[in-house]
Every structure is written in C-alpha cells, then in structure tokens.
PDB file of N, CA and C in Angstrom:
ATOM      1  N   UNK A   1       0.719   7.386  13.177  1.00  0.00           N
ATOM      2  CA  UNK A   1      -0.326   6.680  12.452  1.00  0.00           C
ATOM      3  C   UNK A   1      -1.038   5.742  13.431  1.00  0.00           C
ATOM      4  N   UNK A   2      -2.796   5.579  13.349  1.00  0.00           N
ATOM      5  CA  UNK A   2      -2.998   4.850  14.283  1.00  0.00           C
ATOM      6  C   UNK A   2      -3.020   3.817  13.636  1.00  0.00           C
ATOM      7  N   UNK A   3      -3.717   2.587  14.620  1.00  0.00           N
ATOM      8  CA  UNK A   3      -3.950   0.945  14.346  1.00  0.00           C
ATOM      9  C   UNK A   3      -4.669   1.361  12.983  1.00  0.00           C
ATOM     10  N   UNK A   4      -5.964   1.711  13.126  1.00  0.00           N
ATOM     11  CA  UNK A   4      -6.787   1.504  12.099  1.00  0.00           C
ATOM     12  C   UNK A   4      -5.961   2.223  10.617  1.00  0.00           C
ATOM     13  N   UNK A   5      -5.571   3.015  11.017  1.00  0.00           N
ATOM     14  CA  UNK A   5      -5.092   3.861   9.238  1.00  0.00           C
ATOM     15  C   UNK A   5      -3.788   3.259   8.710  1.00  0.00           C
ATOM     16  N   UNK A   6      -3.305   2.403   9.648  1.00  0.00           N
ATOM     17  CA  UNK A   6      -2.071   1.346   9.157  1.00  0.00           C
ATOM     18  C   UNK A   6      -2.613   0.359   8.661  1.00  0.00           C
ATOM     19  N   UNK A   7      -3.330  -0.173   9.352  1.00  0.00           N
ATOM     20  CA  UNK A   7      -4.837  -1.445   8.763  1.00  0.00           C
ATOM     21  C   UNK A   7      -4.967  -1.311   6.973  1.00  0.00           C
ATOM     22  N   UNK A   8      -5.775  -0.083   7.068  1.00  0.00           N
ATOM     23  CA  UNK A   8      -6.380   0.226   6.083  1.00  0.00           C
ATOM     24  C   UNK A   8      -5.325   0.952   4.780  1.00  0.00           C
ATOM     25  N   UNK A   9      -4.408   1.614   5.152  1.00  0.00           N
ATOM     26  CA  UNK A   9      -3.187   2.134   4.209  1.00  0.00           C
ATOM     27  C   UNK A   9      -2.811   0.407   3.647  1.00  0.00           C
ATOM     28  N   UNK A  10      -2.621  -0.034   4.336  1.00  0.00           N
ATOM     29  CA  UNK A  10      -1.713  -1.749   4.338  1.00  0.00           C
ATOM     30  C   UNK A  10      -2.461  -2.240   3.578  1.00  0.00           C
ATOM     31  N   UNK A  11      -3.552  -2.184   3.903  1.00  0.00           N
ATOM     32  CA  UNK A  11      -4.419  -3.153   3.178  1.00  0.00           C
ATOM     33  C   UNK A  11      -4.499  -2.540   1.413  1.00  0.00           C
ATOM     34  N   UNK A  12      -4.949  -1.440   1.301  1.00  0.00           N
ATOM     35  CA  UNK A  12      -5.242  -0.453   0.311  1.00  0.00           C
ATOM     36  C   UNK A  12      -3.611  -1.138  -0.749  1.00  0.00           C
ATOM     37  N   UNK A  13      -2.394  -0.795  -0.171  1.00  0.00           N
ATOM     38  CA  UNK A  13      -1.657  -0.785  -0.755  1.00  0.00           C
ATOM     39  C   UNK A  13      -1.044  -2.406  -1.118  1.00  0.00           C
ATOM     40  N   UNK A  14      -1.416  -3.285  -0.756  1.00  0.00           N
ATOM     41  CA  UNK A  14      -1.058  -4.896  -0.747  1.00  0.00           C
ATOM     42  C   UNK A  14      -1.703  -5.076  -2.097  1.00  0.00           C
ATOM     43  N   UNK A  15      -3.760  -4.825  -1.810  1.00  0.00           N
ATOM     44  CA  UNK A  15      -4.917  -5.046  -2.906  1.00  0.00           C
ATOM     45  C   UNK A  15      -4.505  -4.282  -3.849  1.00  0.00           C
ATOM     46  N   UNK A  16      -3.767  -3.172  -3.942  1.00  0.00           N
ATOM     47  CA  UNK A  16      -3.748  -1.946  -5.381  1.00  0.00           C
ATOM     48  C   UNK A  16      -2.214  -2.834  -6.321  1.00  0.00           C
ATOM     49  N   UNK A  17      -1.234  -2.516  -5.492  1.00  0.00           N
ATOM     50  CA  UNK A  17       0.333  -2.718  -6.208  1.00  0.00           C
ATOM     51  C   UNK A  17       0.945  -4.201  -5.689  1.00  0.00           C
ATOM     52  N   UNK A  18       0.545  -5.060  -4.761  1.00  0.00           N
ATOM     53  CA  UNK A  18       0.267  -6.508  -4.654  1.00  0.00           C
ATOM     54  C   UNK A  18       0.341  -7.908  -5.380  1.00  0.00           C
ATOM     55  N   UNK A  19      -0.594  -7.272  -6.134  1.00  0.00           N
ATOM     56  CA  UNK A  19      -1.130  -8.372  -7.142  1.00  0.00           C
ATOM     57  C   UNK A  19      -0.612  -8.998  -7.596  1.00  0.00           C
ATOM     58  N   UNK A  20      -0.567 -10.471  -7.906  1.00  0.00           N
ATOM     59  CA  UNK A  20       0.116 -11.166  -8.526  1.00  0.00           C
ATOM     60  C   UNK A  20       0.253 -11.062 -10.084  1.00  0.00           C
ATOM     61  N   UNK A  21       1.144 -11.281 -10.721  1.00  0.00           N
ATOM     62  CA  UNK A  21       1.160 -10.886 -12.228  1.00  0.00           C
ATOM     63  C   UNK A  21       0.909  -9.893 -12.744  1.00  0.00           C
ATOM     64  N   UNK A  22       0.949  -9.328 -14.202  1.00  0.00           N
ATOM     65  CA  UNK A  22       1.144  -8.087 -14.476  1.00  0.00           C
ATOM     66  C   UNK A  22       0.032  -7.135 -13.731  1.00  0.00           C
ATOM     67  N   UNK A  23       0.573  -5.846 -13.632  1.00  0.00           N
ATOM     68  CA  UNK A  23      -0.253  -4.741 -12.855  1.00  0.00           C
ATOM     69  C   UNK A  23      -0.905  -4.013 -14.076  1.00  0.00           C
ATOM     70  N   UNK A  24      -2.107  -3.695 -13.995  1.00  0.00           N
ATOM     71  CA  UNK A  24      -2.392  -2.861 -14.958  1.00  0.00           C
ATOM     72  C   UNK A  24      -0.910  -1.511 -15.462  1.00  0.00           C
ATOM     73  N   UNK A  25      -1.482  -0.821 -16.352  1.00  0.00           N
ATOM     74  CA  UNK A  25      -0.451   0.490 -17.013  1.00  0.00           C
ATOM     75  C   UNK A  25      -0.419   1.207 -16.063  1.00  0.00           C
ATOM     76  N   UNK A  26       0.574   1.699 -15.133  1.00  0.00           N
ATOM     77  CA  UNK A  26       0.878   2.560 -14.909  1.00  0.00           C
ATOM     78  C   UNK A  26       0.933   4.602 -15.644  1.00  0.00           C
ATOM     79  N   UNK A  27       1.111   4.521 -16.990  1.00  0.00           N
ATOM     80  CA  UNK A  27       1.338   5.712 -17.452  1.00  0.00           C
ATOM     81  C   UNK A  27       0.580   4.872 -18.876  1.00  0.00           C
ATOM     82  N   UNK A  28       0.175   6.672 -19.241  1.00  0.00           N
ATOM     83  CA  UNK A  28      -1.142   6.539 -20.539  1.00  0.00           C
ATOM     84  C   UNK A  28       0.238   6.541 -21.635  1.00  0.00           C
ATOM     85  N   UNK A  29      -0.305   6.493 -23.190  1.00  0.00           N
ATOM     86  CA  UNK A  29       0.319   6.848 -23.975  1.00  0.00           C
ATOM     87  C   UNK A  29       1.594   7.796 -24.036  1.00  0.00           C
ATOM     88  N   UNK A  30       0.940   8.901 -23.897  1.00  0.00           N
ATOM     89  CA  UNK A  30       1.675  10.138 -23.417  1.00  0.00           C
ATOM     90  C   UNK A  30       1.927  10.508 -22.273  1.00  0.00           C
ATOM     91  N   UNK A  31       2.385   9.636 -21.513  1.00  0.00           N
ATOM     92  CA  UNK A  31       3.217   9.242 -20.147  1.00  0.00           C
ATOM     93  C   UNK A  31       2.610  10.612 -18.763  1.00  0.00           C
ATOM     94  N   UNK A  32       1.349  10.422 -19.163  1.00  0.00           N
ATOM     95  CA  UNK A  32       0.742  11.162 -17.867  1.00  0.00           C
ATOM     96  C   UNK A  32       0.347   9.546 -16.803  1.00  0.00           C
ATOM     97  N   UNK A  33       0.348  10.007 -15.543  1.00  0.00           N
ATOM     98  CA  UNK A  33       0.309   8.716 -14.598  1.00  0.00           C
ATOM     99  C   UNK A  33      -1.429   8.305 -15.083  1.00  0.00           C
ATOM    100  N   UNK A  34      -1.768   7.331 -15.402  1.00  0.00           N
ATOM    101  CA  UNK A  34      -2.981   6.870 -15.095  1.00  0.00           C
ATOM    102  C   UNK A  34      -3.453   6.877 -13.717  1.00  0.00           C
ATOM    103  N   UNK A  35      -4.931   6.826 -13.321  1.00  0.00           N
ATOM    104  CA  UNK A  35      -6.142   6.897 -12.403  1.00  0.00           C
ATOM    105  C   UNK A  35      -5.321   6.169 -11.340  1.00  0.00           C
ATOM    106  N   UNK A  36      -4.764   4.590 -11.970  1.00  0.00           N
ATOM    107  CA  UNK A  36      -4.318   3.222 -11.193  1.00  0.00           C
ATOM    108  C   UNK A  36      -2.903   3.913 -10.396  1.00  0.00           C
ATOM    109  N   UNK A  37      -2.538   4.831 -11.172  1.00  0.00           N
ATOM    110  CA  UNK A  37      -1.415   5.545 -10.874  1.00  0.00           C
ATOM    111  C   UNK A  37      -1.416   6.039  -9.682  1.00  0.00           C
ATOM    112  N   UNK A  38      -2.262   7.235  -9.637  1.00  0.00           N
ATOM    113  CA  UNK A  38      -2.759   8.478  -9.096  1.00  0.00           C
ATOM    114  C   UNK A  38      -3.184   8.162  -7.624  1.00  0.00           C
ATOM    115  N   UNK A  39      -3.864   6.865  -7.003  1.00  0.00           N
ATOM    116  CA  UNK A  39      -4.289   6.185  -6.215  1.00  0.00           C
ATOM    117  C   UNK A  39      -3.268   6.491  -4.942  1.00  0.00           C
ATOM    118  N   UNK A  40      -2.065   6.111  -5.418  1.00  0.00           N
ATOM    119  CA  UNK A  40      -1.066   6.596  -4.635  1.00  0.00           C
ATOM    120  C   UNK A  40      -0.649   7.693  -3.713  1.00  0.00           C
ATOM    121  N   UNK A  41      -1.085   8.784  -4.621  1.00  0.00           N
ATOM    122  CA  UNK A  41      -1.155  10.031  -4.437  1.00  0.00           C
ATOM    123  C   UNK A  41      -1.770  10.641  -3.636  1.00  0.00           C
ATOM    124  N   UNK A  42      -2.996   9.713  -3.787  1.00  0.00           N
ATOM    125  CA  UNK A  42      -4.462  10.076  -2.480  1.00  0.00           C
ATOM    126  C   UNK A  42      -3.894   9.639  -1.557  1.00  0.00           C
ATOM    127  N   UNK A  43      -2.929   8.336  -1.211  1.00  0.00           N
ATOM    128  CA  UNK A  43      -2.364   7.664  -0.205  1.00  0.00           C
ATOM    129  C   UNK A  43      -1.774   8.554   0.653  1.00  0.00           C
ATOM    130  N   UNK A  44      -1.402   9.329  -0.062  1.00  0.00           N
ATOM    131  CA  UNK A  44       0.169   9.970   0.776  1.00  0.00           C
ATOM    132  C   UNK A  44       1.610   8.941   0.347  1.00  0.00           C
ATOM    133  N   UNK A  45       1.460   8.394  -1.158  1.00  0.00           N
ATOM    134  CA  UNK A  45       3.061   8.091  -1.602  1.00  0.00           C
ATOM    135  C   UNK A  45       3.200   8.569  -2.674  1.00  0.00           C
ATOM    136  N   UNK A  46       4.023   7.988  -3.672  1.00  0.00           N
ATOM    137  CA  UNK A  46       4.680   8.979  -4.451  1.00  0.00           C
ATOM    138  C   UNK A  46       4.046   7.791  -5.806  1.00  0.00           C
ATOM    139  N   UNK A  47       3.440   8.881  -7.045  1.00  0.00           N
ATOM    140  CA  UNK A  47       2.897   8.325  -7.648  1.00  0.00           C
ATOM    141  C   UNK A  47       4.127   7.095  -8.701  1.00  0.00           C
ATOM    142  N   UNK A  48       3.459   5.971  -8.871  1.00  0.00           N
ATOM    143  CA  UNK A  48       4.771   4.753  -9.140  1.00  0.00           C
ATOM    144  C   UNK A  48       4.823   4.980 -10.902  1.00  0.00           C
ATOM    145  N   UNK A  49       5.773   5.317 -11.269  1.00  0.00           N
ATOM    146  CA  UNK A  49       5.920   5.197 -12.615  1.00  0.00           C
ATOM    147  C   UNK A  49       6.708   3.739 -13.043  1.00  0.00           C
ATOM    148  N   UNK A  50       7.140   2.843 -12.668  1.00  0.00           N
ATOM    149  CA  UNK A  50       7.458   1.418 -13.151  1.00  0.00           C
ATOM    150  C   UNK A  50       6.558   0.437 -11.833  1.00  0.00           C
ATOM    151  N   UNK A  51       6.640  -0.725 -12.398  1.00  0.00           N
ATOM    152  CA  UNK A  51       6.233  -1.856 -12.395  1.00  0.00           C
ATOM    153  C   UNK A  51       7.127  -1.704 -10.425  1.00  0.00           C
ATOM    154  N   UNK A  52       8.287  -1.444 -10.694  1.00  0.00           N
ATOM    155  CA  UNK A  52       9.062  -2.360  -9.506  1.00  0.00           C
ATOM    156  C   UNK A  52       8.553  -1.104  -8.488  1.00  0.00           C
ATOM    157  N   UNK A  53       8.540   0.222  -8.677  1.00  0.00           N
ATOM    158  CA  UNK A  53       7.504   1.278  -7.840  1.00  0.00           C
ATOM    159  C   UNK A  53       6.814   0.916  -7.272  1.00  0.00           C
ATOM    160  N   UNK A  54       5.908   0.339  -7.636  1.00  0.00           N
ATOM    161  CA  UNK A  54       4.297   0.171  -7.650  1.00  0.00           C
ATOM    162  C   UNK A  54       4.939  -1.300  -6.382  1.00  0.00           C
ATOM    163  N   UNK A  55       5.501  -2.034  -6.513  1.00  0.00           N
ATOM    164  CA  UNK A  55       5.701  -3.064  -5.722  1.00  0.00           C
ATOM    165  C   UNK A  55       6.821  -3.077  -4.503  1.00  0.00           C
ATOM    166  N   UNK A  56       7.144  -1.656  -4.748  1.00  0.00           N
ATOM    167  CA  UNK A  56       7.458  -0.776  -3.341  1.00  0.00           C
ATOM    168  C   UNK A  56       6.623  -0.902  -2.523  1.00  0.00           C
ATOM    169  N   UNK A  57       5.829   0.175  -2.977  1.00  0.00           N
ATOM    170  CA  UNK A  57       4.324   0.351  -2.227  1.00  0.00           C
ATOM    171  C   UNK A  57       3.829  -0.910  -1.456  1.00  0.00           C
ATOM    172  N   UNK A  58       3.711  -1.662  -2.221  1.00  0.00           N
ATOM    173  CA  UNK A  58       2.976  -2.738  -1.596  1.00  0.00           C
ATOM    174  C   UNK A  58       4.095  -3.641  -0.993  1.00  0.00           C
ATOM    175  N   UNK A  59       4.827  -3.532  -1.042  1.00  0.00           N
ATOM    176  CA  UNK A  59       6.321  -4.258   0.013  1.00  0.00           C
ATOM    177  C   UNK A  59       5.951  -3.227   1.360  1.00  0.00           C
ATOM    178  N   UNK A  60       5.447  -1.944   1.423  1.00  0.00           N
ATOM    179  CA  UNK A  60       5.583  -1.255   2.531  1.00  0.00           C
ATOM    180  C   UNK A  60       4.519  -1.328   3.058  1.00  0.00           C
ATOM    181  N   UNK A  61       3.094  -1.584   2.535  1.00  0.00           N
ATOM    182  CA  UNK A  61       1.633  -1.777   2.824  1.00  0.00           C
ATOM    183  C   UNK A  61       2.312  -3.389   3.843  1.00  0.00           C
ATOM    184  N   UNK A  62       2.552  -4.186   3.330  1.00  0.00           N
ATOM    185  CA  UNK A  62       3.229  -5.438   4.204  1.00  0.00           C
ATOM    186  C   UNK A  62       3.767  -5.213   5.624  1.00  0.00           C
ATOM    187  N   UNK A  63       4.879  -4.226   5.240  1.00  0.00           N
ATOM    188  CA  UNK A  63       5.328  -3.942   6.977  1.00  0.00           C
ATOM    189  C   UNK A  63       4.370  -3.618   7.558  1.00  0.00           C
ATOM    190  N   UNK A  64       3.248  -2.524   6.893  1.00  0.00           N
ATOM    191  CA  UNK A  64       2.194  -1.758   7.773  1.00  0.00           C
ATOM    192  C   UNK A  64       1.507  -2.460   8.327  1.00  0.00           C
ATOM    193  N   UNK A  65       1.055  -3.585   7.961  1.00  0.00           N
ATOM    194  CA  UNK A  65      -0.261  -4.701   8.146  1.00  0.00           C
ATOM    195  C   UNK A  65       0.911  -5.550   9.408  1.00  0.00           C
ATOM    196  N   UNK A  66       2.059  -5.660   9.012  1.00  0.00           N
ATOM    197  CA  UNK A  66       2.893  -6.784  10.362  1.00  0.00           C
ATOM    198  C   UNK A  66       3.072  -5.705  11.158  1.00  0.00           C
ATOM    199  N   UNK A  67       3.024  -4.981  11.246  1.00  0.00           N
ATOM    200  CA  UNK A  67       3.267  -3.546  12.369  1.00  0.00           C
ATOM    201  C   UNK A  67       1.958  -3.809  13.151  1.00  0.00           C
ATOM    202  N   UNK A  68       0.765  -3.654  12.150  1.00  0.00           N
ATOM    203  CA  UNK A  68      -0.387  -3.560  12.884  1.00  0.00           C
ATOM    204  C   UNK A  68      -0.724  -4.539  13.697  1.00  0.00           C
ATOM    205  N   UNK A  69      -0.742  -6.059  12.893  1.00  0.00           N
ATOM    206  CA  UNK A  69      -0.713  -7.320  13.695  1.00  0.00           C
ATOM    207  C   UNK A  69       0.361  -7.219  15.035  1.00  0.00           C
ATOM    208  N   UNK A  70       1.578  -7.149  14.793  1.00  0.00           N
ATOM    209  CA  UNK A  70       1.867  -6.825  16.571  1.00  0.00           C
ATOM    210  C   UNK A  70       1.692  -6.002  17.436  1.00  0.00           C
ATOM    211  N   UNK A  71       1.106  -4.735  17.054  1.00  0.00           N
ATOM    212  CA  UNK A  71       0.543  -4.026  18.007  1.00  0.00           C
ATOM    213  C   UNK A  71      -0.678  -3.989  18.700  1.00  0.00           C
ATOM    214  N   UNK A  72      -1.588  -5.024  17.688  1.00  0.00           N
ATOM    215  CA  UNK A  72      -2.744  -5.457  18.500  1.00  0.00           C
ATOM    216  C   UNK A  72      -2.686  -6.437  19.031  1.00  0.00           C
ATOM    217  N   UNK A  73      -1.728  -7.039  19.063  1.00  0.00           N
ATOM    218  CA  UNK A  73      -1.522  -8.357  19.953  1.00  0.00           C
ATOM    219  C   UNK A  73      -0.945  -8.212  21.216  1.00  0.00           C
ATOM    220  N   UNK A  74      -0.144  -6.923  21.145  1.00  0.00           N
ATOM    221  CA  UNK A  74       0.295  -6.138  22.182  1.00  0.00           C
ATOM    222  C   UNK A  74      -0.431  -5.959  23.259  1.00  0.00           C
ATOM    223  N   UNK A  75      -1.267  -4.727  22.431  1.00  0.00           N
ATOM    224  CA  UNK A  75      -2.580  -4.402  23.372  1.00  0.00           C
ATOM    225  C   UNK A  75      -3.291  -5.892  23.928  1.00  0.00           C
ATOM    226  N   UNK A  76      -3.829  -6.699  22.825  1.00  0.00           N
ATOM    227  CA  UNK A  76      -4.559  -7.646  23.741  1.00  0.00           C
ATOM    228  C   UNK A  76      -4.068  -8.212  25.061  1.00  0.00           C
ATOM    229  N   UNK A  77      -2.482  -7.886  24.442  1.00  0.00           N
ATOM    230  CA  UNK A  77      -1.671  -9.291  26.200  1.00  0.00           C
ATOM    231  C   UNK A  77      -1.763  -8.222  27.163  1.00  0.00           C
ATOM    232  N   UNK A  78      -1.878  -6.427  27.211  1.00  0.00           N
ATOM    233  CA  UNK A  78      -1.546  -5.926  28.179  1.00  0.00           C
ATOM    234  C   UNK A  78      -2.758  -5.543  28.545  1.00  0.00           C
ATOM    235  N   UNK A  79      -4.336  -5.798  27.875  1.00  0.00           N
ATOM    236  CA  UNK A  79      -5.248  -5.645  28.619  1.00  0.00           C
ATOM    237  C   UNK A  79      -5.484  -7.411  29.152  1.00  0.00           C
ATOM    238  N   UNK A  80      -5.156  -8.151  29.330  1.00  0.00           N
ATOM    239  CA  UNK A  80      -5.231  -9.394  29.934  1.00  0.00           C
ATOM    240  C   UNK A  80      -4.456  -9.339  30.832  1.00  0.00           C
TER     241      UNK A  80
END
C-alpha cells in the first residue's frame, strides 16, 4: 500500500466508522447491510454488521494514518 492510499483508506475509515456517538444503522429492517454499510466493501473490508465492527474499521483506519505519519517523516529525515 502506498503513502497516499494509506492516507486516504485512514482517513475514509476514521470519518465513516469514527464518529463519536451513535453510528447511523448499519442493517435495514430486513437485515440487508445498508449503503453506510456497503462503504466498506468498496474499501476492501468486510462489510460491519454491529456497532463494535464498524469501530474495528476505524481502530485500523488509525494505525493506517500513524503508519503514514511515520513514514513521511521518515522520508523527510532521509531526504535531509
């Protein structure tokens, strides 16, 4: 994965399953994943059917974004 698609996965997944306080519905009535669901899916993870799922995701969007932050800090010290 490069800098930028860790950036942007990280970010995607912090802003979507993140959020403070309740998350929108996960699953419709008749327990098909909702749109909010499905998002995931486009990601490349596994679509979240509970609350604590969904805050997987975004526990792992976290590492991605501190992954990214030290690897560009990396680069900056070894082009200096």
């Amino acid at each position: 994965m490069t800098l930028q698609e860790m950036r942007r996965k990280g970010s995607w997944a912090v802003r979507f399953y993140g959020r403070k306080g309740k998350l929108p519905p996960l699953r419709t009535a008749d327990g098909k994943p909702t749109r909010f669901a499905l998002t995931a899916a486009a990601w490349g993870e596994p679509v979240p059917g509970t609350a604590a799922a969904a805050r997987r995701i975004a526990a792992k969007g976290r590492r991605l974004l501190t992954v990214y932050a030290r690897q560009k800090e990396a680069r900056k010290a070894k082009q200096s």
